[in-house]
N, C-alpha and C. Protein backbone atom coordinates (compact mmCIF):
# COMPACT_ATOMS: atom_id res chain seq x y z
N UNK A 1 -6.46 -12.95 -11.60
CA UNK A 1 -5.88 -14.10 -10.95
C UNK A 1 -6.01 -13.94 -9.45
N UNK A 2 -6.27 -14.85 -9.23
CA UNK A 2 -6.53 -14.85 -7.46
C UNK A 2 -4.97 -15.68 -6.27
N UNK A 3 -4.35 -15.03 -6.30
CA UNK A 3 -3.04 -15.24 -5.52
C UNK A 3 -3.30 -15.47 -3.83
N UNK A 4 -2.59 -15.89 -3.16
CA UNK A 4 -2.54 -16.47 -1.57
C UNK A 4 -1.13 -16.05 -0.87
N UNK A 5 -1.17 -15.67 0.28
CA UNK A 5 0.32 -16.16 0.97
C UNK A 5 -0.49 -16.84 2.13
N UNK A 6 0.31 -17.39 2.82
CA UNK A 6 -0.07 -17.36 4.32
C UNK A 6 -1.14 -17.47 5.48
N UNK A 7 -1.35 -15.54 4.72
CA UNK A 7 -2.33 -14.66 6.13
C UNK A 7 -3.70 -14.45 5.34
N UNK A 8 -3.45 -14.07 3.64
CA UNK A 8 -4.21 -13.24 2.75
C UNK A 8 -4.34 -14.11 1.46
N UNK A 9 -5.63 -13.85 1.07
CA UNK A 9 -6.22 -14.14 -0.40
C UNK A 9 -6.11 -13.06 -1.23
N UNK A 10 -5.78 -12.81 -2.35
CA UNK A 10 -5.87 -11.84 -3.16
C UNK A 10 -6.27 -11.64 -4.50
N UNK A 11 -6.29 -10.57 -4.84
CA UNK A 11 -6.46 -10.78 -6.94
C UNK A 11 -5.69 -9.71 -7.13
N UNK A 12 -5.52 -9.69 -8.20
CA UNK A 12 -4.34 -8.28 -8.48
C UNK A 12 -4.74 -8.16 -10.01
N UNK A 13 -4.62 -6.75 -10.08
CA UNK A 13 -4.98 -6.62 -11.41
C UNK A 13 -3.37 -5.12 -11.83
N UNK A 14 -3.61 -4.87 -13.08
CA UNK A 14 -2.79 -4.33 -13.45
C UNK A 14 -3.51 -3.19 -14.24
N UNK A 15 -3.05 -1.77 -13.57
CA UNK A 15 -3.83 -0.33 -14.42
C UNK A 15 -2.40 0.11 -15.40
N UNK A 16 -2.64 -0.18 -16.49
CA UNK A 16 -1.53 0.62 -17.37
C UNK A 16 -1.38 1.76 -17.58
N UNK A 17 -2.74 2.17 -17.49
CA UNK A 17 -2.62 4.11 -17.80
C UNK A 17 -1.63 4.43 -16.54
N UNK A 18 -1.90 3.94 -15.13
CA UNK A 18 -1.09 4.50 -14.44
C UNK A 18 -0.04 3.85 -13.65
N UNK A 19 0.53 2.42 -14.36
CA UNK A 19 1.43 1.71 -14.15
C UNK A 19 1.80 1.53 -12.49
N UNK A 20 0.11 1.20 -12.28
CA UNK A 20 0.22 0.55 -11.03
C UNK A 20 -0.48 -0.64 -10.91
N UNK A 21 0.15 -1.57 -9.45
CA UNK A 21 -0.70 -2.41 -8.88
C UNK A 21 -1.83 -2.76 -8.35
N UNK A 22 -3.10 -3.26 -8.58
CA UNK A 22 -4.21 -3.00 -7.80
C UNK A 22 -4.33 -4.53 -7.34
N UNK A 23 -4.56 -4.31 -5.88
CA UNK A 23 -4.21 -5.60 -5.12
C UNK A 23 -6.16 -5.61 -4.30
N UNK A 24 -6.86 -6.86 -4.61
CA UNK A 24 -8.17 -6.40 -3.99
C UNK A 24 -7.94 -7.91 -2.73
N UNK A 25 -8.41 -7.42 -1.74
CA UNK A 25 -8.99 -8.83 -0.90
C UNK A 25 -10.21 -9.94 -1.29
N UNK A 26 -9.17 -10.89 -0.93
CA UNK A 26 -10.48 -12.07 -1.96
C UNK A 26 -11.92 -11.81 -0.81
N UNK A 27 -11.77 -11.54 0.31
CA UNK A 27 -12.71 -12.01 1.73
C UNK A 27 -13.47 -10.52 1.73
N UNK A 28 -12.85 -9.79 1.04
CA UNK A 28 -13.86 -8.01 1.15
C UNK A 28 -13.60 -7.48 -0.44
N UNK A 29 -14.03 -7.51 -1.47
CA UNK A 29 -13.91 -6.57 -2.19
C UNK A 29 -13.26 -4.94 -2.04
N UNK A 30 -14.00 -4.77 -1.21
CA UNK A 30 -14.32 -3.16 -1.01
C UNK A 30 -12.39 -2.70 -0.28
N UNK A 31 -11.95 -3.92 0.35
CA UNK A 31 -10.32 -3.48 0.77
C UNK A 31 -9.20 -3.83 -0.77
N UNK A 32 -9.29 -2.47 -0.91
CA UNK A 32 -8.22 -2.23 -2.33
C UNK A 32 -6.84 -1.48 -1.77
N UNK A 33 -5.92 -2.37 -2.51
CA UNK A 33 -4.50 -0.88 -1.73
C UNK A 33 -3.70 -1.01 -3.75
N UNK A 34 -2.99 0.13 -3.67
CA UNK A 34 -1.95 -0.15 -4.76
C UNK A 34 -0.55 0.24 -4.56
N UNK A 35 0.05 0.09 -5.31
CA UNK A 35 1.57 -0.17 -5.53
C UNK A 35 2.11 -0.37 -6.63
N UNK A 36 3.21 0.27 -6.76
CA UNK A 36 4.42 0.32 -7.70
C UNK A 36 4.71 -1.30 -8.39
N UNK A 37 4.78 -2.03 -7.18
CA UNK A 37 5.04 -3.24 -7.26
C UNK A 37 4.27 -4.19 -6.90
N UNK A 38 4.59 -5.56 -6.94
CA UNK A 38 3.03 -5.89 -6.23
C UNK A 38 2.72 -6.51 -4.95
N UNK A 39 4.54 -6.84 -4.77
CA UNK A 39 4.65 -7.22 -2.88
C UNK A 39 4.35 -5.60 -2.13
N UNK A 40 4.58 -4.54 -2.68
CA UNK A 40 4.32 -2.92 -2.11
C UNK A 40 2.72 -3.23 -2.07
N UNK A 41 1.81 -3.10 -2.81
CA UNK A 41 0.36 -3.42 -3.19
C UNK A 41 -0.13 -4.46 -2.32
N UNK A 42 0.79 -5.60 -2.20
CA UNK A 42 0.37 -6.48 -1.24
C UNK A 42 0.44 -6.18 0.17
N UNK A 43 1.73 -5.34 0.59
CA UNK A 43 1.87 -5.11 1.67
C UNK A 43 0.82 -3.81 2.27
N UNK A 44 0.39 -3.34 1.14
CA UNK A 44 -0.61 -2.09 1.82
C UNK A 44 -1.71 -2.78 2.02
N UNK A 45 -2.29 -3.71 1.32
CA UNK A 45 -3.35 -4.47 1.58
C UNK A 45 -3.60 -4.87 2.87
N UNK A 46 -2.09 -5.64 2.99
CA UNK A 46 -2.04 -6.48 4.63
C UNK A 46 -1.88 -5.17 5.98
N UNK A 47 -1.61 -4.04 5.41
CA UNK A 47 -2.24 -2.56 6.31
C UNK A 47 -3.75 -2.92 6.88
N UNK A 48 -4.33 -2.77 5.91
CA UNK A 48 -5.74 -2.60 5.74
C UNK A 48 -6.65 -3.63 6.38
N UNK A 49 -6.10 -5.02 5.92
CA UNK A 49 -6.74 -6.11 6.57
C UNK A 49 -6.81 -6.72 7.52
């Protein structure tokens, strides 16, 4: 699913083996962050971007 706020485009996917967030930038692939949660995941993203 491809999610939005604001500033950022996103997709988020979900790793179960390790019950985390994977948050990718819609505008770069290659900028990935994760998180516990998925505003945490989001917010490392918006680090990065």
């Amino acid at each position: 699913m491809t999610f939005n706020n604001k500033k950022l485009e996103y997709r988020v996917t979900l790793d179960t083996n390790l019950n985390l967030f994977i948050v990718f930038s819609k505008e770069n692939e290659n900028k990935v962050a994760t998180g516990t949660t998925i505003q945490q995941a989001v917010k490392e993203l918006q680090k990065i971007v």
